[in-house]
C-alpha atoms as a PDB file:
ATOM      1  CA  UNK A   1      26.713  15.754  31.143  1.00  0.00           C
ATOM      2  CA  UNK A   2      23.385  14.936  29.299  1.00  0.00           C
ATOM      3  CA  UNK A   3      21.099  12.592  30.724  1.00  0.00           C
ATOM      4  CA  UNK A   4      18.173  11.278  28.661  1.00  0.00           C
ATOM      5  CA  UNK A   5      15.867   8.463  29.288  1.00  0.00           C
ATOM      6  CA  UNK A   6      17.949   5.582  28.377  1.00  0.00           C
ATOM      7  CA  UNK A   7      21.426   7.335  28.201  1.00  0.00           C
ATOM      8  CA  UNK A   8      24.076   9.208  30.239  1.00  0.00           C
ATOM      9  CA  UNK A   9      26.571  11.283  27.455  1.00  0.00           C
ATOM     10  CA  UNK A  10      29.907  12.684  29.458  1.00  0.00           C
ATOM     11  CA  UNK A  11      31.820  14.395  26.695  1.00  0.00           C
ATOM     12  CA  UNK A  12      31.358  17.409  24.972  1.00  0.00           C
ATOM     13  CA  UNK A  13      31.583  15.855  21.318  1.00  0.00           C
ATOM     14  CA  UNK A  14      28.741  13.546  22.351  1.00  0.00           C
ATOM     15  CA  UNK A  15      26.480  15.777  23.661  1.00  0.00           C
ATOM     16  CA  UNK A  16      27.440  17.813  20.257  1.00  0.00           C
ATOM     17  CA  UNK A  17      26.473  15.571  18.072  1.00  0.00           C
ATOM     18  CA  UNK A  18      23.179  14.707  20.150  1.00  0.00           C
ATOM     19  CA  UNK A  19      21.847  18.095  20.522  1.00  0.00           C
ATOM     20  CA  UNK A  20      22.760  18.614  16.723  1.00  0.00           C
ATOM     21  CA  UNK A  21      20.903  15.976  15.196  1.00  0.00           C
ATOM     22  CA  UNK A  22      18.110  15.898  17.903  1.00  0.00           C
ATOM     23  CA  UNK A  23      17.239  19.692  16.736  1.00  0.00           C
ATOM     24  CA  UNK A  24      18.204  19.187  13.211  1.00  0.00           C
ATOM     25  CA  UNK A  25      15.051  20.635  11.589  1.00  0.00           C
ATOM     26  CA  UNK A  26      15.077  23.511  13.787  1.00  0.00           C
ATOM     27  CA  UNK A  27      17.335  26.233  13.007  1.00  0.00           C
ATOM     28  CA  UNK A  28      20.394  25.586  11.314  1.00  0.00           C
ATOM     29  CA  UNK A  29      21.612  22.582  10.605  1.00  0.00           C
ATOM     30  CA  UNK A  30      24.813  21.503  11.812  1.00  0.00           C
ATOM     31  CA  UNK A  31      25.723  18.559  10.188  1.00  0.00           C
ATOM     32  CA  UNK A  32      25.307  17.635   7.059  1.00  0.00           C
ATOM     33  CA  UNK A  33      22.769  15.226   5.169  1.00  0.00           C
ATOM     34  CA  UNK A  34      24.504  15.032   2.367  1.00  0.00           C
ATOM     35  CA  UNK A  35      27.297  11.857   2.217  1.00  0.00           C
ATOM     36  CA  UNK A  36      30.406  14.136   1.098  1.00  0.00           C
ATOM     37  CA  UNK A  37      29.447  17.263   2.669  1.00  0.00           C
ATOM     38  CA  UNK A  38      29.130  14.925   6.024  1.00  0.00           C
ATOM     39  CA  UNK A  39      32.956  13.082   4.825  1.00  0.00           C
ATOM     40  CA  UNK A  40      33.884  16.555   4.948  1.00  0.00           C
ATOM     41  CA  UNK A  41      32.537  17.313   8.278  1.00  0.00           C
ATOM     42  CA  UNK A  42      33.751  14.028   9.962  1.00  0.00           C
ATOM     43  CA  UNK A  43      37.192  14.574   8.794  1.00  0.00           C
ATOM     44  CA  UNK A  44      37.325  18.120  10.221  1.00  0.00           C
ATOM     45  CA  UNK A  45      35.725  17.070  13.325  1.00  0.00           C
ATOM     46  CA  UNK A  46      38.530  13.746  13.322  1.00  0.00           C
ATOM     47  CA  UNK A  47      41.469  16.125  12.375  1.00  0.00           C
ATOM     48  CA  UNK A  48      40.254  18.659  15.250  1.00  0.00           C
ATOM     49  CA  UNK A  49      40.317  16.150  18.412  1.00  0.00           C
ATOM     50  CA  UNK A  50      43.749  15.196  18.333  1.00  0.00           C
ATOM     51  CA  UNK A  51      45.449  18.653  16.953  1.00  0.00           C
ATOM     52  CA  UNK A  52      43.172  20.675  18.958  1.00  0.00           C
ATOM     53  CA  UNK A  53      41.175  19.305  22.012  1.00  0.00           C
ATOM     54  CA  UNK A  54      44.193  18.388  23.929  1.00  0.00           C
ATOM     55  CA  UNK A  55      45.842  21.790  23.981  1.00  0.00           C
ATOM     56  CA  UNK A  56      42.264  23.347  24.976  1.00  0.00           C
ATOM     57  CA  UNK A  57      41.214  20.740  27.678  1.00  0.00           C
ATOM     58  CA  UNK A  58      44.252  20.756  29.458  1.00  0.00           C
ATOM     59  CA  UNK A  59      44.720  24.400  29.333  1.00  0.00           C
ATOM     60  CA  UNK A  60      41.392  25.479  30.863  1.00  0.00           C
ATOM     61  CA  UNK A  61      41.989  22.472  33.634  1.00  0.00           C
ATOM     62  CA  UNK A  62      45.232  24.115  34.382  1.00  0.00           C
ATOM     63  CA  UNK A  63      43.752  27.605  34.291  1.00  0.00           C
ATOM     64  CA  UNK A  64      41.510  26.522  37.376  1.00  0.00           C
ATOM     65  CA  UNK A  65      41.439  25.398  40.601  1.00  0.00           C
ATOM     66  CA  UNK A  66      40.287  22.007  40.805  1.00  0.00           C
ATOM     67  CA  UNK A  67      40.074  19.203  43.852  1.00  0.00           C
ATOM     68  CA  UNK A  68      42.259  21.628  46.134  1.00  0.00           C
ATOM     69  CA  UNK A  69      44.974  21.925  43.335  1.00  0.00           C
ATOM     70  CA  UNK A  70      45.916  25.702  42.180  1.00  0.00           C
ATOM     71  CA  UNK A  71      46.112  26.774  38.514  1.00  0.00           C
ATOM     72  CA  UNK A  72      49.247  26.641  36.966  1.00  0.00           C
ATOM     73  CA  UNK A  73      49.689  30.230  35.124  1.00  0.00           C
ATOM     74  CA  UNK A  74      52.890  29.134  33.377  1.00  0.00           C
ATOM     75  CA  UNK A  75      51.580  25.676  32.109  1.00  0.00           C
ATOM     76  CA  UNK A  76      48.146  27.317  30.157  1.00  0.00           C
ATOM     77  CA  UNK A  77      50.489  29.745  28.932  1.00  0.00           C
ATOM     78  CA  UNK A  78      52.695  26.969  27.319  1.00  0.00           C
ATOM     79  CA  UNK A  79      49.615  25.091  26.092  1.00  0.00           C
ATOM     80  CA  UNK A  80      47.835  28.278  24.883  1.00  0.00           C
ATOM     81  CA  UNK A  81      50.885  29.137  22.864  1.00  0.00           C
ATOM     82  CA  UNK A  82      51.601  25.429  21.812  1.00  0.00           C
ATOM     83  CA  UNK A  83      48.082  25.727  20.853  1.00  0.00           C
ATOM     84  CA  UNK A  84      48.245  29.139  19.369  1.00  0.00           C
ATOM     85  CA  UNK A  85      50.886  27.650  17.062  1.00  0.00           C
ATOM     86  CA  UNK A  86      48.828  24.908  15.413  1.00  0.00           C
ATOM     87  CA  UNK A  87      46.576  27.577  14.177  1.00  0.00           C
ATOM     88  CA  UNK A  88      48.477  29.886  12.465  1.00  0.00           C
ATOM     89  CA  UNK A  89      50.230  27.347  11.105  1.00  0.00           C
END
């Protein structure tokens, strides 16, 4: 979570995207100024979250203990070969 004065940002992409244009001109930049480099970037960043994110979050919620519930070895396994999958393919 990132709290700032006006604003309370709960997922990662938000906070992301925050931190990378708040520090822009420090360091390197992360996103692009220019309109099709940042086309380029959106789409990667669009074709990521639905191909990607939901193999990772659920697999490192399974591979913990959370609210009194064990971690279920044989479920991250499945997701982290599901996942495993999408990118050598």
């Amino acid at each position: 979570m990132l709290r700032t004065t006006t604003e309370s940002f709960f997922t990662s992409r938000a906070v992301c995207y925050y931190i990378a244009e708040k520090y822009a001109n420090q360091g390197l930049k992360l996103i692009p100024n220019d309109l099709e480099e940042k086309a380029i970037f959106e789409q990667a960043a669009s074709i990521e979250y639905p191909n990607f994110d939901s193999f990772c979050s659920k697999a490192v919620a399974s591979s913990r203990s959370m609210r009194g519930v064990a971690s279920d070895k044989a479920v991250f396994d499945a997701l982290v070969e599901a996942l495993s999958g999408k990118l050598d393919g």
